[in-house]
Protein backbone atom coordinates (compact mmCIF):
# COMPACT_ATOMS: atom_id res chain seq x y z
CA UNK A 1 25.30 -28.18 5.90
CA UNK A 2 23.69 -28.58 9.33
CA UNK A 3 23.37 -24.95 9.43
CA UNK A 4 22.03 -24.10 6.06
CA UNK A 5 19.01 -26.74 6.75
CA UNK A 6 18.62 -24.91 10.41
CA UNK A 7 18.39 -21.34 8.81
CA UNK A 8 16.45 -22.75 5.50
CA UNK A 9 13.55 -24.74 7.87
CA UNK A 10 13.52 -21.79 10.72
CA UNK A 11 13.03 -19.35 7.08
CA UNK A 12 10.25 -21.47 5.67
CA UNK A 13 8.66 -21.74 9.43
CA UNK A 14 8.73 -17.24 9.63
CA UNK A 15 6.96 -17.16 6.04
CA UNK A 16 4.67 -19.71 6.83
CA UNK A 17 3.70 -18.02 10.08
CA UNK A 18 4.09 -14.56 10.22
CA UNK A 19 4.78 -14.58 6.43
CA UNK A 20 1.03 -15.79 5.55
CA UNK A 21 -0.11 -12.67 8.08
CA UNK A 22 1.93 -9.73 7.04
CA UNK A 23 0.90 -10.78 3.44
CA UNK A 24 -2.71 -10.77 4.57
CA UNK A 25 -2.47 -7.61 6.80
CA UNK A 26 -0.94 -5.88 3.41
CA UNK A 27 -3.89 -7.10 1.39
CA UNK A 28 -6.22 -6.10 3.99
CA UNK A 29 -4.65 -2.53 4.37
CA UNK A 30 -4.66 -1.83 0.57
CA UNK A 31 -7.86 -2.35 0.92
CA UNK A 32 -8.54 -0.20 4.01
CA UNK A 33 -6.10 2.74 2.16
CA UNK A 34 -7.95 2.91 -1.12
CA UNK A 35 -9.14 5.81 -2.85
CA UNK A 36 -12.65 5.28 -1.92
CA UNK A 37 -11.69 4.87 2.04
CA UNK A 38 -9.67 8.16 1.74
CA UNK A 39 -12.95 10.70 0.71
CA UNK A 40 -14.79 13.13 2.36
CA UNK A 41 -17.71 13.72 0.99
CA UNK A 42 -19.13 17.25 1.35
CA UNK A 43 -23.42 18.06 0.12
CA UNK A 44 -24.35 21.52 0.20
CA UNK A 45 -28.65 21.91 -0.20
CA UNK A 46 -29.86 24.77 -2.01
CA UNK A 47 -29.13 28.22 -0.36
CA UNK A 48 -26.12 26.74 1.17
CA UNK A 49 -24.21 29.39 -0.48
CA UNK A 50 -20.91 27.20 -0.89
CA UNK A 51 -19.17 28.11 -4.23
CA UNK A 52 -16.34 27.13 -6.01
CA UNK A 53 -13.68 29.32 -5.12
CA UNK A 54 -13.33 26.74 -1.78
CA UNK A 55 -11.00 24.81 -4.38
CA UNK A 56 -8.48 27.15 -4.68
CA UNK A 57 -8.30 26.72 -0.85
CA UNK A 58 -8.41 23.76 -0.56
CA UNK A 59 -5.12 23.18 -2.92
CA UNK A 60 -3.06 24.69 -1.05
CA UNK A 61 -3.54 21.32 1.68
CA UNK A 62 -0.74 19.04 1.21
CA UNK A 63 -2.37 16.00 2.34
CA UNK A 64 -4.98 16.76 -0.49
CA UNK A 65 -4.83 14.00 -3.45
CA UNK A 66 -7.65 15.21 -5.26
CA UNK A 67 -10.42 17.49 -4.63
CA UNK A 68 -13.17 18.17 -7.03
CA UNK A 69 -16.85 20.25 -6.92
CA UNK A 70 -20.08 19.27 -9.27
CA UNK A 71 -23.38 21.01 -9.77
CA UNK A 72 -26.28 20.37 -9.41
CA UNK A 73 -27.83 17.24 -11.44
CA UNK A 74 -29.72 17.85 -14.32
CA UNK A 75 -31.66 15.58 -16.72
CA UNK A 76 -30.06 14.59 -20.49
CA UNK A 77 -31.11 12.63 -22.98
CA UNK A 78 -29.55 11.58 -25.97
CA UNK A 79 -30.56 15.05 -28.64
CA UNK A 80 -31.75 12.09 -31.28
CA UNK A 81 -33.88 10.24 -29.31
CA UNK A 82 -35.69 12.62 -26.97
CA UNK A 83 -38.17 10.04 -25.29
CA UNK A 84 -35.37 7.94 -24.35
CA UNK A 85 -33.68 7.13 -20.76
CA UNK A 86 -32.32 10.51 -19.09
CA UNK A 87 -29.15 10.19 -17.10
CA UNK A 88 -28.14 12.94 -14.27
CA UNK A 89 -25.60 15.52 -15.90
CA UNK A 90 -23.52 17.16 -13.76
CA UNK A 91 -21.12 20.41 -14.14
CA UNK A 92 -17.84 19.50 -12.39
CA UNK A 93 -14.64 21.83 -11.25
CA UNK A 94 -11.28 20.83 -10.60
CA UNK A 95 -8.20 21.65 -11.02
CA UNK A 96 -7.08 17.87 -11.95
CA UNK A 97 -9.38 17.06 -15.02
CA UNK A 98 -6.64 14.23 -15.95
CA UNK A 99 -7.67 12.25 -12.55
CA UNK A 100 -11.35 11.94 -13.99
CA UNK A 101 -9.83 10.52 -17.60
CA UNK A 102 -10.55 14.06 -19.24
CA UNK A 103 -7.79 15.62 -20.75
CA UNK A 104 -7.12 19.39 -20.32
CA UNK A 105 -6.81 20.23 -23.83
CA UNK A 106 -10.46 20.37 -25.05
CA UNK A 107 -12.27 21.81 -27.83
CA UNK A 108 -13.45 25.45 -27.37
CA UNK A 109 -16.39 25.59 -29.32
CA UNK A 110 -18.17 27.71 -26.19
CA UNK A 111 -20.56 24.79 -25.94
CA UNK A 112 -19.93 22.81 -22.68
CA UNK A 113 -18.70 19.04 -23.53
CA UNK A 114 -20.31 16.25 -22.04
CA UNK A 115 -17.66 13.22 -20.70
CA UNK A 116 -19.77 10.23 -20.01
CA UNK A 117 -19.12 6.83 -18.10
CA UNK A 118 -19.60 3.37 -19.68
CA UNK A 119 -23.11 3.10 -17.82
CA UNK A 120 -23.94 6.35 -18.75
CA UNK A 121 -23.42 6.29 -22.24
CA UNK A 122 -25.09 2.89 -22.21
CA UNK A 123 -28.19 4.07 -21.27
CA UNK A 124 -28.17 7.24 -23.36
CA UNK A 125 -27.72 4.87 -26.49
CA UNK A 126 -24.02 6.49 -26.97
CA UNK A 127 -21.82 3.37 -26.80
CA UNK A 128 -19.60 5.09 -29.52
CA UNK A 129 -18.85 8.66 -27.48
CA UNK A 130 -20.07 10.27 -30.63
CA UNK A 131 -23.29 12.78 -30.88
CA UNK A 132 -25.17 14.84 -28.44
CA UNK A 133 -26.85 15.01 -25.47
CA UNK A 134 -29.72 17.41 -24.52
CA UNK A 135 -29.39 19.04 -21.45
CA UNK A 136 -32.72 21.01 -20.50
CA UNK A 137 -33.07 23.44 -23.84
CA UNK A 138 -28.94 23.56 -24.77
CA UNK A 139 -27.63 20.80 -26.74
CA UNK A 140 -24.01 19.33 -25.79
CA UNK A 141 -21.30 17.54 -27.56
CA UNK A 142 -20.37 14.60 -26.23
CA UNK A 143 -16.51 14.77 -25.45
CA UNK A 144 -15.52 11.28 -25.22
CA UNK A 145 -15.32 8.49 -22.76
CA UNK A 146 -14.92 9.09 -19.19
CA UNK A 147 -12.61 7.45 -16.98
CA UNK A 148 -13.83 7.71 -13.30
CA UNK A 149 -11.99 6.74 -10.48
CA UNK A 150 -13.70 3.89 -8.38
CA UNK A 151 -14.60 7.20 -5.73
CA UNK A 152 -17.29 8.58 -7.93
CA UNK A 153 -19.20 5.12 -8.25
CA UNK A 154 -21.56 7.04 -5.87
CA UNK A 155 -22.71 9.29 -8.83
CA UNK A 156 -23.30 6.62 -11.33
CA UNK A 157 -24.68 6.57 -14.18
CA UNK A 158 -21.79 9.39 -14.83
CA UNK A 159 -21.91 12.56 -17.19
CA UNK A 160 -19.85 15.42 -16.33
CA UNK A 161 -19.75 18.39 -17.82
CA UNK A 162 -16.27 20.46 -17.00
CA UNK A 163 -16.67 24.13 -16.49
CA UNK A 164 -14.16 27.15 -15.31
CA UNK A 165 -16.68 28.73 -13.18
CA UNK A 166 -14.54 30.00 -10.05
CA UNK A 167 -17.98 30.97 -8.49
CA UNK A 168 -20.90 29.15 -9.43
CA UNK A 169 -22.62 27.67 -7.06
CA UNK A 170 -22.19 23.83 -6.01
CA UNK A 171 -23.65 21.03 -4.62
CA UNK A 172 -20.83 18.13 -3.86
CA UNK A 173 -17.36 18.84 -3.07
CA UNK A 174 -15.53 15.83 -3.25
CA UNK A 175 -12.02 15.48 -1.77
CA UNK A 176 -9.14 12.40 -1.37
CA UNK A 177 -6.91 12.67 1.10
CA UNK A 178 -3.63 11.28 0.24
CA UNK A 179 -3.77 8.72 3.45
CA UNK A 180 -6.78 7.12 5.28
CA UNK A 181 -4.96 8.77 8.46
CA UNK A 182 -5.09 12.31 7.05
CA UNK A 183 -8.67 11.85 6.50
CA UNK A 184 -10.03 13.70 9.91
CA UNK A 185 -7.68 16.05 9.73
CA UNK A 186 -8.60 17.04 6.64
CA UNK A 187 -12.31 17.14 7.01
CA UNK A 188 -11.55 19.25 9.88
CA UNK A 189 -9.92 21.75 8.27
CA UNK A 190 -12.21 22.16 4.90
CA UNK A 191 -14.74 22.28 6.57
CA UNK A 192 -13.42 25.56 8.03
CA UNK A 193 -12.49 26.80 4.58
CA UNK A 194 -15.42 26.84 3.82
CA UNK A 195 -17.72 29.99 4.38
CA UNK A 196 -21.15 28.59 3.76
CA UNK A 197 -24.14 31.52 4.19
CA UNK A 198 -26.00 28.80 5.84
CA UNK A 199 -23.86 26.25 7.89
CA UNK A 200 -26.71 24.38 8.48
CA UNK A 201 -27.75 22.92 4.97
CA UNK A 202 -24.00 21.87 4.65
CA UNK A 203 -23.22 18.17 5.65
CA UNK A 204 -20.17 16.05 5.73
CA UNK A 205 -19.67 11.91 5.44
CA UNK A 206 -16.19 10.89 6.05
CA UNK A 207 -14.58 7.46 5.87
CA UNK A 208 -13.11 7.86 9.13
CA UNK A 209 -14.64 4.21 11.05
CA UNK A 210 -11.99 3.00 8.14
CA UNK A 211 -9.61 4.59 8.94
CA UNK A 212 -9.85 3.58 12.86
CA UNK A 213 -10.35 0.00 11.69
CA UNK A 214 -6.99 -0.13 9.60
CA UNK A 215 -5.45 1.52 12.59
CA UNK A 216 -6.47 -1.54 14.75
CA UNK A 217 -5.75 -4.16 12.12
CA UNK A 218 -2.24 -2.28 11.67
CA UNK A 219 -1.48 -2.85 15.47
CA UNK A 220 -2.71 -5.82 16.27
CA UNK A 221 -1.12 -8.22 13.35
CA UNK A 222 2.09 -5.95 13.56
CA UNK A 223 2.38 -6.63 17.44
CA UNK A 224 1.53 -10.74 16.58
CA UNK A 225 4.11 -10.47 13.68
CA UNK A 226 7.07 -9.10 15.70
CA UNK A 227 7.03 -11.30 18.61
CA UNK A 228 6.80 -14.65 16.47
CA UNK A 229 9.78 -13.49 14.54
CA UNK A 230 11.57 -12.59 17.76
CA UNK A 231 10.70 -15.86 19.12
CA UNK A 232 11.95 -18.24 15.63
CA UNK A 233 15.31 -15.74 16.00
CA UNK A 234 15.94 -17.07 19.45
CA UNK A 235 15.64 -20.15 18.81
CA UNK A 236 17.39 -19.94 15.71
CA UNK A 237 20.36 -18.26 17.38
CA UNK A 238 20.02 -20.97 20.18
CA UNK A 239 20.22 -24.28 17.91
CA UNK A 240 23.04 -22.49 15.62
CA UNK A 241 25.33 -22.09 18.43
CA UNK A 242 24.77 -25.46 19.87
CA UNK A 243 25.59 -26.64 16.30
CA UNK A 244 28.72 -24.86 16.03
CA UNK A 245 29.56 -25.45 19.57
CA UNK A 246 29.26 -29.19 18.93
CA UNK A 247 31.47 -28.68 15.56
CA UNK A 248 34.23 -27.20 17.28
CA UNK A 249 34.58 -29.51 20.02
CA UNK A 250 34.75 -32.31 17.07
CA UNK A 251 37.21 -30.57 15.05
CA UNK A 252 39.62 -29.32 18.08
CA UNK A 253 42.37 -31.06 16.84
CA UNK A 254 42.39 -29.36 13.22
CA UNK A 255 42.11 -26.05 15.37
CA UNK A 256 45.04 -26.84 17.03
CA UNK A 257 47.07 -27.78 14.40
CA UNK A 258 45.89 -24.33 12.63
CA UNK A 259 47.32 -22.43 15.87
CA UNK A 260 50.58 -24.89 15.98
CA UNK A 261 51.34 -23.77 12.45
CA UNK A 262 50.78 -20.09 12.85
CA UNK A 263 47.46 -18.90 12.86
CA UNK A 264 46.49 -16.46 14.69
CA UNK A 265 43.04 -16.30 17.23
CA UNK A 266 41.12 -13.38 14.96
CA UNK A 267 42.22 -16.13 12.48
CA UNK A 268 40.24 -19.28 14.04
CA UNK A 269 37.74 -16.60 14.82
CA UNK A 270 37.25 -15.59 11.19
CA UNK A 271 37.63 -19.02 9.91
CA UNK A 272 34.27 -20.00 11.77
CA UNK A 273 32.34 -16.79 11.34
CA UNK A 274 32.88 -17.19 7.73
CA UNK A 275 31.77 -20.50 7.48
CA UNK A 276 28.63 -20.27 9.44
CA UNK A 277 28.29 -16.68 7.38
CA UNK A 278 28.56 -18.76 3.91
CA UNK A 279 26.11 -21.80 5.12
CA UNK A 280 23.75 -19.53 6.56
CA UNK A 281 23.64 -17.22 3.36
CA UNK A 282 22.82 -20.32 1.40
CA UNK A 283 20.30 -21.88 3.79
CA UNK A 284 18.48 -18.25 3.20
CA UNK A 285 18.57 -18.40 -0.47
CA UNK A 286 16.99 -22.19 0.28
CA UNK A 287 14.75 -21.13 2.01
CA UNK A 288 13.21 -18.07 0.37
CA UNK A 289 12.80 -19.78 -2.71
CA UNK A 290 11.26 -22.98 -1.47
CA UNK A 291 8.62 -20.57 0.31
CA UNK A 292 7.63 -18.54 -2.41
CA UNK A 293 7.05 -21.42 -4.25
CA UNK A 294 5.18 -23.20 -1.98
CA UNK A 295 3.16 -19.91 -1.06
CA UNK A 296 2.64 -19.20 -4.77
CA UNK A 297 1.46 -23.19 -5.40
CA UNK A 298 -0.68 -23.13 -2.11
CA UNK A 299 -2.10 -19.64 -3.20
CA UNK A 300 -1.58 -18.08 0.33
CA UNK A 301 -1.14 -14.31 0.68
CA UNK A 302 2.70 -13.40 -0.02
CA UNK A 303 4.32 -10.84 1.81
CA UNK A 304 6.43 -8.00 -0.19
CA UNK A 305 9.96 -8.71 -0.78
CA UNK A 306 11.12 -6.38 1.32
CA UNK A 307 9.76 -8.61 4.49
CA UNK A 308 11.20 -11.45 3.12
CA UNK A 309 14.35 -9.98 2.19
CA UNK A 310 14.57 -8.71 6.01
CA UNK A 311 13.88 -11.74 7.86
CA UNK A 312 16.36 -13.31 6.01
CA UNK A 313 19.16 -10.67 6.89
CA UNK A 314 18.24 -11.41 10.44
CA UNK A 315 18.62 -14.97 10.24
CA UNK A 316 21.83 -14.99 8.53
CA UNK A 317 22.82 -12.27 11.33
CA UNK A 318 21.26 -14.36 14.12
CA UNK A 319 23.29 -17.09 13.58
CA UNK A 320 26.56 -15.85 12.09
CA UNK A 321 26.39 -13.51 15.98
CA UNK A 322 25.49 -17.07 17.65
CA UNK A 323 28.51 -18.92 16.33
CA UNK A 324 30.72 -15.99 17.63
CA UNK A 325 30.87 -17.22 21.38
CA UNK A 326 31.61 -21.08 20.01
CA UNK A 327 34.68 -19.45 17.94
CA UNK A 328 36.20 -17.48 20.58
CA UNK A 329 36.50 -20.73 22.49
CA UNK A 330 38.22 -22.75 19.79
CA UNK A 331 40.18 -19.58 19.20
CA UNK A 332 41.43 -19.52 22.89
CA UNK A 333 42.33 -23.95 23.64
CA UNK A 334 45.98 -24.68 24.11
CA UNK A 335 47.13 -25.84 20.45
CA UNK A 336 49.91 -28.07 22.20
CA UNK A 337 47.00 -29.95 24.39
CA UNK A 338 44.64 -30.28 21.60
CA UNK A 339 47.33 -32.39 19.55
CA UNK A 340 48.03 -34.31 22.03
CA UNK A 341 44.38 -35.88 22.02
CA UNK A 342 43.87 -38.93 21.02
């Protein structure tokens, strides 16, 4: 059982330790590789001369999550109470209406629909989703409630109005890459896609000191991570075979009776591997669960299971391997001299 404690307090010692960082560092990341860290955000001024056909470009990017354009902003006000708060109303274009809550089936009354946020509708007076909203002269249904992803925060208090337009002009393109690495990359290339008449009333805001940031955070705990559980392996490995080592030597005399009755070396060696194997296994099981639950009581981050799952693997390996040099020696002593030991 001397081995199952060893691998059980060397287990609890890695998820305490490195453990307690890679959760953190995964916390931290999913942070850093949100939606909102993954957008580049394109404004066009008037006369920029950037339409909407740049979409159907753009799709064909594969590191492209989502990419959307919107209109210029407009005033609306709810059509019954004309004097009341005005909220920006915006015509958007995408391909992926079902990313912004709006489903692709609409009614085709040839009136645009207007999809509002919670804020918006709160301060049109429209808590229900149900009347009109008066944009300019034209009056527009109110299509429901809209969904928006935490990236278009920026344009809140939210009303969107979808349109078809493949060349109107626009005044945002939006676009999520689908990783914060991707994110220069793609910048780089829509912004050669495109064709403005005038380049210089185009802008572009990336999230890229994000993505540099995760990059560090990325390197630095993984680099910290590795080495401690190289260093706990070692020494696991090391007290394991001293363990064994000293097992052997105390039981040399039921080796030896095992080889004077027949068994083979690959025999003792087996015999030992498989026990340390076994005791190990359970000191793993031990081990995980007493650190989850102490993680989970303590509240400290918890890695994913697939960390925990691989440490333990290694441990179990680390000292099943170290016993393997203790067992060839018990395997090789001189059955006939071991019995005769007092």
């Amino acid at each position: 059982m001397l081995t199952a404690l060893i691998v059980a307090g060397m287990l609890l010692a890695v998820m305490f330790t490195t453990g307690r960082t890679v959760g953190a560092e995964q916390r931290v990341l999913a942070t850093l590789d949100s939606a909102q860290t993954r957008t580049i955000l394109i404004r066009a001024d008037d006369g920029a001369g950037v339409r909407t056909d740049v979409l159907k470009r753009i799709a064909a990017l594969q590191q492209v999550e989502w990419a959307g354009a919107f209109g210029r902003a407009t005033d609306g006000v709810n059509a019954d109470l004309p004097s009341g708060e005005r909220v920006p109303v915006r015509a958007v274009y995408t391909e992926d209406l079902g990313a912004l809550g709006i489903p692709t089936a609409r009614s085709t009354s040839g009136t645009p629909d207007v999809w509002l946020s919670a804020d918006a509708a709160r301060e049109l007076g429209l808590s229900a989703y149900a009347g009109a909203v008066q944009v300019g002269k034209a009056t527009w249904g109110v299509g429901g409630e809209l969904d928006a992803p935490t990236y278009l925060d920026i344009f809140e208090p939210l009303a969107l109005a979808p349109s078809e337009d493949g060349n109107a002009d626009i005044s945002v393109l939006l676009i999520v890459a689908t990783e914060s690495r991707y994110v220069s990359a793609v910048a780089a290339t829509v912004s050669s896609l495109l064709a403005p008449e005038d380049p210089g009333k185009v802008s572009l805001e990336t999230s890229s000191g994000l993505t540099q940031l995760k990059e560090v955070v990325q390197g630095q705990l993984g680099t910290f991570s590795r080495g401690l559980v190289l260093a706990l392996l070692a020494v696991t490995a090391v007290l394991i075979g001293s363990v064994v080592y000293g097992l052997v030597t105390l039981r040399r005399r039921d080796f030896g009776r095992r080889r004077a009755l027949g068994a083979s070396r690959a025999v003792v060696v087996w015999l030992i591997l498989g026990q340390t194997f076994a005791l190990s296994l359970l000191g793993a099981a031990i081990g995980t669960a007493l650190a989850w639950i102490l993680l989970t009581v303590l509240r400290d981050p918890l890695p994913d299971w697939s960390f925990t799952v691989a440490v333990s693997v290694l441990l179990v390996l680390a000292a099943t391997l170290s016993s393997l040099l203790p067992a060839v020696v018990a395997s090789r002593r001189d059955p006939v001299r071991e019995l005769r030991v007092p």
